[in-house]
N, C-alpha and C. Protein backbone atom coordinates (compact mmCIF):
# COMPACT_ATOMS: atom_id res chain seq x y z
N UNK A 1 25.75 23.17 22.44
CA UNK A 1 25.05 22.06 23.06
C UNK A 1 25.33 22.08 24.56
N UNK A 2 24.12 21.51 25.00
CA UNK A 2 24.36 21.64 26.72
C UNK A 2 25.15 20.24 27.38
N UNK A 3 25.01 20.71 28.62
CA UNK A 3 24.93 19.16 29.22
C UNK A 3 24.02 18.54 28.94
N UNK A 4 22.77 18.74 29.39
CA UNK A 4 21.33 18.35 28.91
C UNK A 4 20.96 17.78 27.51
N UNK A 5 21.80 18.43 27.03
CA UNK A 5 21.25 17.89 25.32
C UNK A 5 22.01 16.42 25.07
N UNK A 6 21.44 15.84 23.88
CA UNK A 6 22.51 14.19 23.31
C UNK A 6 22.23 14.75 22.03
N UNK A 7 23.19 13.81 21.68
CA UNK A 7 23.39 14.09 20.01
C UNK A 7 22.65 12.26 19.41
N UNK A 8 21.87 12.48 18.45
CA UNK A 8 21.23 11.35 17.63
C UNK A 8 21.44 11.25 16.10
N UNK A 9 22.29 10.45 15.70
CA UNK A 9 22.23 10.22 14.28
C UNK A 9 21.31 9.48 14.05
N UNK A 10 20.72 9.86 12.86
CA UNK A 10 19.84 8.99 11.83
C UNK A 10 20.18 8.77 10.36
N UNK A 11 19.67 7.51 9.84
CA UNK A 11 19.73 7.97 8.36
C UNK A 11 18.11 7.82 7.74
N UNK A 12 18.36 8.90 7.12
CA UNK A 12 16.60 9.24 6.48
C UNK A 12 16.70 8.76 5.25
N UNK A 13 15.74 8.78 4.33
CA UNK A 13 15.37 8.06 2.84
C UNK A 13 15.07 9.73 2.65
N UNK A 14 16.35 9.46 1.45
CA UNK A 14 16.42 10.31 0.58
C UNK A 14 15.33 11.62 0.55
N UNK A 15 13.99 10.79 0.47
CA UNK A 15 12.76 11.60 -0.13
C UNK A 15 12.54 12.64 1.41
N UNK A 16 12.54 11.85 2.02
CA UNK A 16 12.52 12.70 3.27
C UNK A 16 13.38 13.66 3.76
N UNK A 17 14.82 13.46 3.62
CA UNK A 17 15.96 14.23 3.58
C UNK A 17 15.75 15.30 2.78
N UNK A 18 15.06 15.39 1.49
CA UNK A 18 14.85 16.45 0.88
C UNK A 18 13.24 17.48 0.95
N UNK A 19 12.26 16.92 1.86
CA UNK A 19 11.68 17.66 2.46
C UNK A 19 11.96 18.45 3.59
N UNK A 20 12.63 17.74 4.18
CA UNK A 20 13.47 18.52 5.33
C UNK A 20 13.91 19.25 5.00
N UNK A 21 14.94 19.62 3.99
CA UNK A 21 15.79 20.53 3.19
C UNK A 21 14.85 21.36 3.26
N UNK A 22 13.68 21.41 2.48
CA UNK A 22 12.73 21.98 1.72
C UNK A 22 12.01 23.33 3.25
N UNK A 23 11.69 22.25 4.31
CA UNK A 23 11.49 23.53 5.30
C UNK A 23 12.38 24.05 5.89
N UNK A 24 13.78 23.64 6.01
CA UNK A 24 14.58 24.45 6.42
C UNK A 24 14.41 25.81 5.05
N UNK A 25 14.83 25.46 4.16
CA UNK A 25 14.71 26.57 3.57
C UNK A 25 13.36 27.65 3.36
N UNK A 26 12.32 27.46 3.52
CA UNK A 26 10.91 27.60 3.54
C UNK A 26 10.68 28.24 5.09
N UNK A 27 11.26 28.32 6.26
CA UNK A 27 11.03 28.20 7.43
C UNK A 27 12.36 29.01 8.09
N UNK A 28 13.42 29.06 7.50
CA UNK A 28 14.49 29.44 7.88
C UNK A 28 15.03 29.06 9.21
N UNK A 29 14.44 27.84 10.00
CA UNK A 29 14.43 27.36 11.05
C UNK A 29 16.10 25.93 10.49
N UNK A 30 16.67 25.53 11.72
CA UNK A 30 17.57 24.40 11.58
C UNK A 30 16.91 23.31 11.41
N UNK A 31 17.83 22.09 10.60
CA UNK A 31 17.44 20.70 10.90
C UNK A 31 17.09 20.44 12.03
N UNK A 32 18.40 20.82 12.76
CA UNK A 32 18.28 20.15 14.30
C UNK A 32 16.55 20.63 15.16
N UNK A 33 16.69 22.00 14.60
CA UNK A 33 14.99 22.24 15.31
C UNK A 33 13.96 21.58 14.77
N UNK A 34 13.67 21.32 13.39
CA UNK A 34 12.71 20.95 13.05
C UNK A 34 12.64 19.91 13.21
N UNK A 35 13.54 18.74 13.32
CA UNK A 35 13.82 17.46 13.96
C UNK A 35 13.67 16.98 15.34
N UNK A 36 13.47 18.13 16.26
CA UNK A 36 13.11 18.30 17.55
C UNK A 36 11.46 18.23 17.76
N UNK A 37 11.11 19.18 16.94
CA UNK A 37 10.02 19.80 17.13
C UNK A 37 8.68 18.29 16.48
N UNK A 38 9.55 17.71 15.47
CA UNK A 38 9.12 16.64 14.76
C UNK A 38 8.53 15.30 15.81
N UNK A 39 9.78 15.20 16.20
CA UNK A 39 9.91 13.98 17.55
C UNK A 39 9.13 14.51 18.86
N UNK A 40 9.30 15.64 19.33
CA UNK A 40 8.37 16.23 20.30
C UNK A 40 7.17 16.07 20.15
N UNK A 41 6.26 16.04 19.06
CA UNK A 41 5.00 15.70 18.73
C UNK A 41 5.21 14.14 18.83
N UNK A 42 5.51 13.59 17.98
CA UNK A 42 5.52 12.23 17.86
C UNK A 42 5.36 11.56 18.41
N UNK A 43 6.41 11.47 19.99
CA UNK A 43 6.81 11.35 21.29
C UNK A 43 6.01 11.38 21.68
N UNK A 44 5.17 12.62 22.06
CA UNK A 44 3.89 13.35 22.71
C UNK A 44 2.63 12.54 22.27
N UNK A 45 2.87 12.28 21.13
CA UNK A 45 1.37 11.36 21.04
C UNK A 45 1.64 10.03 21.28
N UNK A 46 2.74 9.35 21.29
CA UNK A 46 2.65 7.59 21.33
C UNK A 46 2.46 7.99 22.51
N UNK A 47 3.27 8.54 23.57
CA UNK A 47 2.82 8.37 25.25
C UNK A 47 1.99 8.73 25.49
N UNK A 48 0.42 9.60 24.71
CA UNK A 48 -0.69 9.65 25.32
C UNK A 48 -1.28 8.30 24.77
N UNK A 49 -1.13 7.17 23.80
CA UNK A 49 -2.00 6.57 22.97
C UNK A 49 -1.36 5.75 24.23
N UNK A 50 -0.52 5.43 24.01
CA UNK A 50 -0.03 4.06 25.43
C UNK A 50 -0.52 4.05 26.56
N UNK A 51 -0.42 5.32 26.88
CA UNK A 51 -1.24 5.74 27.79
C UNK A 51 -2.50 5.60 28.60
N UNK A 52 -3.21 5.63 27.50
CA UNK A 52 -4.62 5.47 27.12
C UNK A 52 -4.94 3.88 27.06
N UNK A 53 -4.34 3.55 25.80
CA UNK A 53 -4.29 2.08 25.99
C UNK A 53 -4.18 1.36 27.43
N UNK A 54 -3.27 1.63 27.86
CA UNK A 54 -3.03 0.92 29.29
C UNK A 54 -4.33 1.38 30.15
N UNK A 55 -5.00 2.59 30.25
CA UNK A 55 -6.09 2.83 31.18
C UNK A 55 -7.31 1.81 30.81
N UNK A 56 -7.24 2.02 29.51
CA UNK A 56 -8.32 1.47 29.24
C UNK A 56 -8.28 -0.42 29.91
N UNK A 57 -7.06 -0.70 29.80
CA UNK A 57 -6.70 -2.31 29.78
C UNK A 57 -7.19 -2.50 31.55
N UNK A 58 -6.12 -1.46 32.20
CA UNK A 58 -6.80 -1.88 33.40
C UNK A 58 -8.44 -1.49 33.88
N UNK A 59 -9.01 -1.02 33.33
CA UNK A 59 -10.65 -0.61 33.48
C UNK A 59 -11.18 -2.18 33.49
N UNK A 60 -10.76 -2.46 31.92
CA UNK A 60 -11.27 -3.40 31.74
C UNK A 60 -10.78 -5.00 32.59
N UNK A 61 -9.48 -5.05 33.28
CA UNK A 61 -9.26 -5.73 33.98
C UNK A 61 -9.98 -5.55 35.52
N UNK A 62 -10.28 -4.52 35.83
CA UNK A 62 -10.96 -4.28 36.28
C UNK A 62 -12.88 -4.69 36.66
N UNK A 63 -12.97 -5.44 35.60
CA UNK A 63 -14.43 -5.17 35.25
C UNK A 63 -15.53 -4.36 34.68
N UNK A 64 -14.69 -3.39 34.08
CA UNK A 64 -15.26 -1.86 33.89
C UNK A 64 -15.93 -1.77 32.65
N UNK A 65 -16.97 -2.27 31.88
CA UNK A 65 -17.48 -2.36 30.79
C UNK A 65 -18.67 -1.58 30.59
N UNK A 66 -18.85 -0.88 29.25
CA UNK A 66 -20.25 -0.52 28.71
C UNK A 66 -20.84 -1.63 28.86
N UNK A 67 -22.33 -1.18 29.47
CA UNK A 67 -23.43 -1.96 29.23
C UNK A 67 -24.38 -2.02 27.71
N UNK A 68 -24.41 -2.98 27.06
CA UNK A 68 -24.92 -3.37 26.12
C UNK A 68 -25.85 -1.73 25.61
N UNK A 69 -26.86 -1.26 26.63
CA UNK A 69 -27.54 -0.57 26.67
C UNK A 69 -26.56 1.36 26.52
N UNK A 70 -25.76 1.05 26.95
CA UNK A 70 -24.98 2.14 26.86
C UNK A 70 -24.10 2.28 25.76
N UNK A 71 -23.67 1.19 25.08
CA UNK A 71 -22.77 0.85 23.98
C UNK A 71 -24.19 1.15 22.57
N UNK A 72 -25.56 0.70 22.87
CA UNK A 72 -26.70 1.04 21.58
C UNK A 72 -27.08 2.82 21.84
N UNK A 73 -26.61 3.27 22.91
CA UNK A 73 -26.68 4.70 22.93
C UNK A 73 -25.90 5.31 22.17
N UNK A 74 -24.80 4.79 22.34
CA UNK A 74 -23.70 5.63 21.23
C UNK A 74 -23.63 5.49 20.18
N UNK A 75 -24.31 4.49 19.50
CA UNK A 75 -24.72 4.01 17.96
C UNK A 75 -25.68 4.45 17.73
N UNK A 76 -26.62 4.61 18.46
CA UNK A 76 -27.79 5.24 18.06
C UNK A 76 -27.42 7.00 18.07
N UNK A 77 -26.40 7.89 18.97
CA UNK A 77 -26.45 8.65 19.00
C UNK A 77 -25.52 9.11 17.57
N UNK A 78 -24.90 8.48 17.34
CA UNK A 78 -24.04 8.48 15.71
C UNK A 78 -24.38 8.26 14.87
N UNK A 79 -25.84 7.83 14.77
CA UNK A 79 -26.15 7.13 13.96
C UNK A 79 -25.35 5.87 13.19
N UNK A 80 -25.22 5.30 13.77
CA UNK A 80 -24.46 3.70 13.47
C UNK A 80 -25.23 2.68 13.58
């Protein structure tokens, strides 16, 4: 372990603890990696959805709205 690195305990439910098992052995990869690699996605997507969320909030604080006419485009183009 580095400087850089921390150490994180968790406790998992059982069922999960033993899928984990399941790709370590399946994968020949560590807990610790696949537990990385797990949270790295995870991570990676709440901070784009928050993200997003927040752009969108200030647009719209902003004033920044589909026009009625632009909002029946996209229903019509989806068929919706």
């Amino acid at each position: 372990m580095t400087s850089a690195e921390k150490i994180l305990n968790v406790r998992l439910p059982a069922e999960l603890h033993g899928q984990l098992e399941q790709l370590v052995q399946a994968t020949g990869r560590s807990k610790s990696f696949l537990t990385v690699q797990a949270l790295k996605t995870y991570v990676g997507q709440e901070q784009w959805q928050i993200s997003d969320v927040q752009a969108g909030l200030q647009e719209a604080d902003r004033g920044e709205f589909a026009s009625t006419d632009e909002v029946r485009a996209v229903f019509a183009k989806y068929g919706h």
